[in-house]
Protein backbone atom coordinates (compact mmCIF):
# COMPACT_ATOMS: atom_id res chain seq x y z
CA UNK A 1 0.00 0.00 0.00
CA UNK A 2 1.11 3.31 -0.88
CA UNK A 3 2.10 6.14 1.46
CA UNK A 4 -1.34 8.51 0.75
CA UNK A 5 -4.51 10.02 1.70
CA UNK A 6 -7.36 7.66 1.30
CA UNK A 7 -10.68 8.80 1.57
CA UNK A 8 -14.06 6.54 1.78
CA UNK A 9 -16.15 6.85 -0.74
CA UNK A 10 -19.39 7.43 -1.56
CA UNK A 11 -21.91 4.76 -3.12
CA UNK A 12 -24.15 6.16 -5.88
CA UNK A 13 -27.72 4.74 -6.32
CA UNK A 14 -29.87 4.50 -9.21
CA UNK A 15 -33.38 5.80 -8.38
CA UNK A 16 -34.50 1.90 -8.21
CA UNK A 17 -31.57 1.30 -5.39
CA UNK A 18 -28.96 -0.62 -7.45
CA UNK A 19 -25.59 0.61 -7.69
CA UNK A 20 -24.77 2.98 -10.13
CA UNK A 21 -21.07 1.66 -11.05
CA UNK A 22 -20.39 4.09 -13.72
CA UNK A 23 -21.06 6.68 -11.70
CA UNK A 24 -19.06 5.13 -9.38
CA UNK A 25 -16.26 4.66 -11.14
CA UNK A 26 -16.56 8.27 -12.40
CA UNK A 27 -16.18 9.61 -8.62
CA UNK A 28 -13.47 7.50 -7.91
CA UNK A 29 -11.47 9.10 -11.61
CA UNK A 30 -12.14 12.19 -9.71
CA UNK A 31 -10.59 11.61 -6.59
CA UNK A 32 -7.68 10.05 -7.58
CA UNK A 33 -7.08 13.13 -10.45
CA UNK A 34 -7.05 15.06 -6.96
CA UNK A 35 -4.44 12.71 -5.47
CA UNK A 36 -6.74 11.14 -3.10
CA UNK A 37 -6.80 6.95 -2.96
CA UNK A 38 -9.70 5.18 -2.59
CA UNK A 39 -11.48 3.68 0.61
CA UNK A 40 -14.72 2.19 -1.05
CA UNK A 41 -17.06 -0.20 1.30
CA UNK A 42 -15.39 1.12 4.35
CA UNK A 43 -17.52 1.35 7.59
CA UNK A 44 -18.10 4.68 7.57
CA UNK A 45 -20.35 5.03 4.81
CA UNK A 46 -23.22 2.76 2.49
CA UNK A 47 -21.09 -0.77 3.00
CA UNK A 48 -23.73 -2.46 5.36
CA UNK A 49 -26.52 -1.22 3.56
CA UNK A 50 -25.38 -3.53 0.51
CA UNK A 51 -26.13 -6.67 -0.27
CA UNK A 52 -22.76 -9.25 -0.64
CA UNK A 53 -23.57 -9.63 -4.37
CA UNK A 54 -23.44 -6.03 -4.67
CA UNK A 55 -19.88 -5.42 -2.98
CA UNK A 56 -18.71 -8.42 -5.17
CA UNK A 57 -20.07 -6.26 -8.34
CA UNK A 58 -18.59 -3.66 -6.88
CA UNK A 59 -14.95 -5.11 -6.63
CA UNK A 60 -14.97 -6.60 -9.83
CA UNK A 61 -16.03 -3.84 -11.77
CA UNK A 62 -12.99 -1.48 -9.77
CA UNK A 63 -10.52 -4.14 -10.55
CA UNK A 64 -11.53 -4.60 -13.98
CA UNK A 65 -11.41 -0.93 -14.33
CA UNK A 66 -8.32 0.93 -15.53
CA UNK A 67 -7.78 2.68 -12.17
CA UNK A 68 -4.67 1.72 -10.32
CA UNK A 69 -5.07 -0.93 -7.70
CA UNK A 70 -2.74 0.10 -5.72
CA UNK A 71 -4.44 3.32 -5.08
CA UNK A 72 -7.22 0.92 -3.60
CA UNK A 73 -8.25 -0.41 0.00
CA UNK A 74 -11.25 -2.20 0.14
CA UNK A 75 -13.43 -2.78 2.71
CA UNK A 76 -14.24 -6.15 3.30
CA UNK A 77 -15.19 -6.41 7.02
CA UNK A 78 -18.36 -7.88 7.51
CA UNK A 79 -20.09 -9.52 10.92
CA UNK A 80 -20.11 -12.64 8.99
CA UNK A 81 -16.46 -14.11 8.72
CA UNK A 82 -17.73 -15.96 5.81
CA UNK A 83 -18.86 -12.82 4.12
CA UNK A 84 -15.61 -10.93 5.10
CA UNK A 85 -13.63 -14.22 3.65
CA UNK A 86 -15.57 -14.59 0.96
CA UNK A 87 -15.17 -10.59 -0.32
CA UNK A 88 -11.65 -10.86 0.68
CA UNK A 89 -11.04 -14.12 -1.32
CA UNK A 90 -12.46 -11.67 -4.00
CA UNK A 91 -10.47 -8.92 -4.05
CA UNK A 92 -7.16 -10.75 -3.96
CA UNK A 93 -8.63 -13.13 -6.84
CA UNK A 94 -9.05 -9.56 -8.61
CA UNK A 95 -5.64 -8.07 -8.00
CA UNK A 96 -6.94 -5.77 -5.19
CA UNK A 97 -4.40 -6.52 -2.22
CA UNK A 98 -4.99 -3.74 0.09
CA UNK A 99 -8.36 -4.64 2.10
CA UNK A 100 -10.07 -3.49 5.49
CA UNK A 101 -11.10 -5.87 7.81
């Protein structure tokens, strides 16, 4: 993990509650153009609001984005130790390293 600010960040919804990833993706361009790395599905924000399917959507479509995955620390704490094994499993599987338990 590099040496950096990272920042949570923030979940867009469509208007029927799914994620809207493009937006998504879009804020998280815009961060890191302002030097800010990328905390998504931390704990202080939407992460326990969404459904495990959704974070694993989530993590997929960030590591088969073109932003830099080292720039990225997911958040894959859950109260279920499968969940949080399963979303870890996940990330790594998707050449995100840097999680949050």
């Amino acid at each position: 993990m590099q040496k950096s600010v990272y920042s949570a960040v923030l979940t867009p919804f469509k208007k029927d509650l799914s994620i809207d990833i493009k937006l998504f993706i879009s804020h998280c361009e815009f961060l890191l153009n302002n030097n800010i790395s990328l905390a998504p599905l931390g704990t202080t924000g939407e992460a326990n609001s969404i459904s495990i399917s959704e974070k694993i959507d989530l993590i997929k479509a960030l590591a088969n984005s073109d932003l830099p995955k080292e720039k990225i620390i997911i958040g894959t704490g859950n109260s279920s130790f499968v969940d949080a094994s399963l979303l870890t499993k996940v990330a790594v599987e998707n050449g995100i390293y840097s999680v949050l338990l």
